[in-house]
Protein backbone atom coordinates (compact mmCIF):
# COMPACT_ATOMS: atom_id res chain seq x y z
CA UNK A 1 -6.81 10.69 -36.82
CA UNK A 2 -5.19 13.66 -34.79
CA UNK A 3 -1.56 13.30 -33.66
CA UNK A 4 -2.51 14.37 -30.30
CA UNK A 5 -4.53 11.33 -29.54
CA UNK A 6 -2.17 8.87 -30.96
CA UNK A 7 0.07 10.20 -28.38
CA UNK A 8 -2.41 10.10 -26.06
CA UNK A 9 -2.74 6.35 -26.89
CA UNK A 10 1.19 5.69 -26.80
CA UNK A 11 1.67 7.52 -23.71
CA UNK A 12 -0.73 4.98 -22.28
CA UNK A 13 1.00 2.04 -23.46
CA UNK A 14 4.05 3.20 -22.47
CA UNK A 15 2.92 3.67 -18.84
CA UNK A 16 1.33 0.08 -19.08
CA UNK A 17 4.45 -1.56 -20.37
CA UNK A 18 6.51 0.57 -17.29
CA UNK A 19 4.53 -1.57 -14.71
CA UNK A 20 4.63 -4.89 -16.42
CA UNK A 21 4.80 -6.66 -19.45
CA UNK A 22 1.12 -6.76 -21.00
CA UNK A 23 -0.12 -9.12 -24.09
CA UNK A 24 -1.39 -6.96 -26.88
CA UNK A 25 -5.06 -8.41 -26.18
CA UNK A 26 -4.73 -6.76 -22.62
CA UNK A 27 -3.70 -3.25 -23.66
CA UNK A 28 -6.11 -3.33 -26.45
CA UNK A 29 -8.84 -4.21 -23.63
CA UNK A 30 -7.43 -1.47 -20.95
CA UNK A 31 -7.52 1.00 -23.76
CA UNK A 32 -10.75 0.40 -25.40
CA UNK A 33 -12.12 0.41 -21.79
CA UNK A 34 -11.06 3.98 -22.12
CA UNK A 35 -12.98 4.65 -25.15
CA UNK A 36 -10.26 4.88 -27.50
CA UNK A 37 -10.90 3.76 -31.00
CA UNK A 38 -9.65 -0.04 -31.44
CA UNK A 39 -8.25 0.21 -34.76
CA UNK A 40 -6.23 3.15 -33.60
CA UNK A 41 -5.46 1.37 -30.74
CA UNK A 42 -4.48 -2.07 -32.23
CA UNK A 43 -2.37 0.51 -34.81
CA UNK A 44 0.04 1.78 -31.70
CA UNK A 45 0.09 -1.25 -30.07
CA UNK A 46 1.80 -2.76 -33.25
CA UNK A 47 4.58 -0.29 -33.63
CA UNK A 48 5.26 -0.88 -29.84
CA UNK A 49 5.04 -4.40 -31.15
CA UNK A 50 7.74 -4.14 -34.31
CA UNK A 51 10.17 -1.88 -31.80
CA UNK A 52 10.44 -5.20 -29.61
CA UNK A 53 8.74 -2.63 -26.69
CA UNK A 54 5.83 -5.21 -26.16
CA UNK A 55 6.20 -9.07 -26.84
CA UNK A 56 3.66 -11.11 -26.10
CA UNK A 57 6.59 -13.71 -26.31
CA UNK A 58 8.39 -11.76 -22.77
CA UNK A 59 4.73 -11.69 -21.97
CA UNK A 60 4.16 -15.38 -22.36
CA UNK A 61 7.64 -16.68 -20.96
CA UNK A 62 7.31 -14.25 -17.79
CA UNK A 63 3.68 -15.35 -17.13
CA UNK A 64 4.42 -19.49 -17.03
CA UNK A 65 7.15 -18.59 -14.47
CA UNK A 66 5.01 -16.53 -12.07
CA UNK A 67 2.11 -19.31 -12.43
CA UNK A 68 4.73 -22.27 -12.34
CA UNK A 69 5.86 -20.35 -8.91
CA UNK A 70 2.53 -19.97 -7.16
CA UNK A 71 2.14 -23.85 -8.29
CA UNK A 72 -0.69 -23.64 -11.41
CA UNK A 73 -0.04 -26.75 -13.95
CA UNK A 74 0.17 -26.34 -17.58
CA UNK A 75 -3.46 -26.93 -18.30
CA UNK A 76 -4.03 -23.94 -16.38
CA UNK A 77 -1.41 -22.08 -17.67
CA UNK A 78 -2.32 -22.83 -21.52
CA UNK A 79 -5.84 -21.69 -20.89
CA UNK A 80 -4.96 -19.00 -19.29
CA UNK A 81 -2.36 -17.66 -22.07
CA UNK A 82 -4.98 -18.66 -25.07
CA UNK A 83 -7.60 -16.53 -23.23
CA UNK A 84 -4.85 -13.50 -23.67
CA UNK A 85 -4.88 -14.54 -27.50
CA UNK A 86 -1.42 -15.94 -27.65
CA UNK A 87 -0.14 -17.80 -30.25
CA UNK A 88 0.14 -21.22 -29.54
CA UNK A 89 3.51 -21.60 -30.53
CA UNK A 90 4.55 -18.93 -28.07
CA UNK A 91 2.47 -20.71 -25.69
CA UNK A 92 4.11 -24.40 -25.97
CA UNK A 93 7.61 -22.29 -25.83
CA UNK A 94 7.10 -20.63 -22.64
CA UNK A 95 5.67 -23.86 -21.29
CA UNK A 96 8.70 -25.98 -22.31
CA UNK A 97 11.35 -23.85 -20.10
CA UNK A 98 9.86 -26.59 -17.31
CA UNK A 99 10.73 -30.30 -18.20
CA UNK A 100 7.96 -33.11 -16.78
CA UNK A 101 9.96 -33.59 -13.53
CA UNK A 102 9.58 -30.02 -12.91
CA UNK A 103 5.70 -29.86 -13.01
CA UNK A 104 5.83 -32.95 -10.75
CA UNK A 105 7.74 -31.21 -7.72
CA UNK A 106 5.57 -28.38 -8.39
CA UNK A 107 2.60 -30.39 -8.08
CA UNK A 108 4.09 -32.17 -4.99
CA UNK A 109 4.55 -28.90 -3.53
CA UNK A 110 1.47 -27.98 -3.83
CA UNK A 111 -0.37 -31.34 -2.54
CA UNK A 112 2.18 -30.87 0.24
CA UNK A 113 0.73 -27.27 1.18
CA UNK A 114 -2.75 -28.10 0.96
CA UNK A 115 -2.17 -31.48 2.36
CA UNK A 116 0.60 -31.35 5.56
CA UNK A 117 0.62 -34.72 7.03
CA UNK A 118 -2.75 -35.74 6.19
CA UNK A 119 -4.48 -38.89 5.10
CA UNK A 120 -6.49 -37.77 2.44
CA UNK A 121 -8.40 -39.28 0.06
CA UNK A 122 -7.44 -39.65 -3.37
CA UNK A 123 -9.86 -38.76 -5.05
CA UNK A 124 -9.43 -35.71 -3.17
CA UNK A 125 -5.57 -34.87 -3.94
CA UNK A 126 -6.49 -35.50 -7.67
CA UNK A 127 -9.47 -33.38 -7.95
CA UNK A 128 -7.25 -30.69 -6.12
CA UNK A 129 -4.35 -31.44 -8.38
CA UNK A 130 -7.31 -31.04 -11.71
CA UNK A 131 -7.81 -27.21 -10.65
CA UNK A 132 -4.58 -26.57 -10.25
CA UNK A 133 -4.52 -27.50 -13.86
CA UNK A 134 -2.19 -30.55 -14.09
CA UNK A 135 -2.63 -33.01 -16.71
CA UNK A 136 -3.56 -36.80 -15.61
CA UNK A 137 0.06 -38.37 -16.20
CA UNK A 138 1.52 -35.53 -13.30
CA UNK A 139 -1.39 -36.35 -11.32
CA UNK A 140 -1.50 -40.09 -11.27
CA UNK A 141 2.46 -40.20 -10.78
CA UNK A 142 2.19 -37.37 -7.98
CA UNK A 143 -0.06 -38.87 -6.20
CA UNK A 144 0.78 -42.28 -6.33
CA UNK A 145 4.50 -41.02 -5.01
CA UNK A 146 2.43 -39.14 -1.98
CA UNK A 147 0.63 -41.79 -0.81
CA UNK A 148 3.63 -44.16 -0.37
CA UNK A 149 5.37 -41.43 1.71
């Protein structure tokens, strides 16, 4: 293994991490796309790793905020984070900075965006609210509450 291509691979991750936080499944995919050797690659990755330079924790935590903000539910979210190969106890963390009655206004938001003023069917709200990825207690409760108002 030359030096010069292990700090081929670090210079890499270190211009990936400058950007944005990435989970170590993602660099290992960017960088393997390059045809880099994965064990090499899965080698760097885990010093950046044990320096606290990548965190699939920050990763996690910063994720579930920009998704809670553009109004995906936790389904969504949890899929979407154990498709990155995060460890589920990283995962419930980052989804327990919301409490239930945020992912209700957030789900009421987003019925309100989609739906201004309308009389819509049910049926329609909740299969709307199921992509967005909210579970059936949010859904029921959000759109019983929308249909009164």
């Amino acid at each position: 293994m030359s030096s010069s291509l292990i700090e081929e691979i670090n210079l890499s991750i270190s211009r990936y991490l400058k950007i944005r936080e990435h989970s170590k499944k993602e660099l290992v995919d960017k960088l393997v796309k390059k045809a880099y050797d994965r064990t090499i690659v899965v080698d760097c990755i885990k010093e950046y790793a044990l320096s606290n330079l990548q965190s699939d924790e920050r990763y996690s935590e910063g994720l579930v905020r920009v998704k809670f903000n553009n109004g995906k539910g936790p389904i969504y979210i949890k899929k979407y984070l154990e498709n990155q190969e995060i460890d589920a106890s990283l995962i419930q963390s980052a989804l327990n900075q919301y409490e239930l009655n945020d992912w209700v206004e957030s789900a009421r938001k987003v019925l309100a965006k989609k739906f201004p003023l309308q009389v819509v069917p049910v049926g329609k709200m909740k299969s709307f609210l199921i992509y967005r990825g909210f579970p059936y207690d949010i859904i029921e409760l959000t759109t019983r509450e929308y249909t009164k108002s």
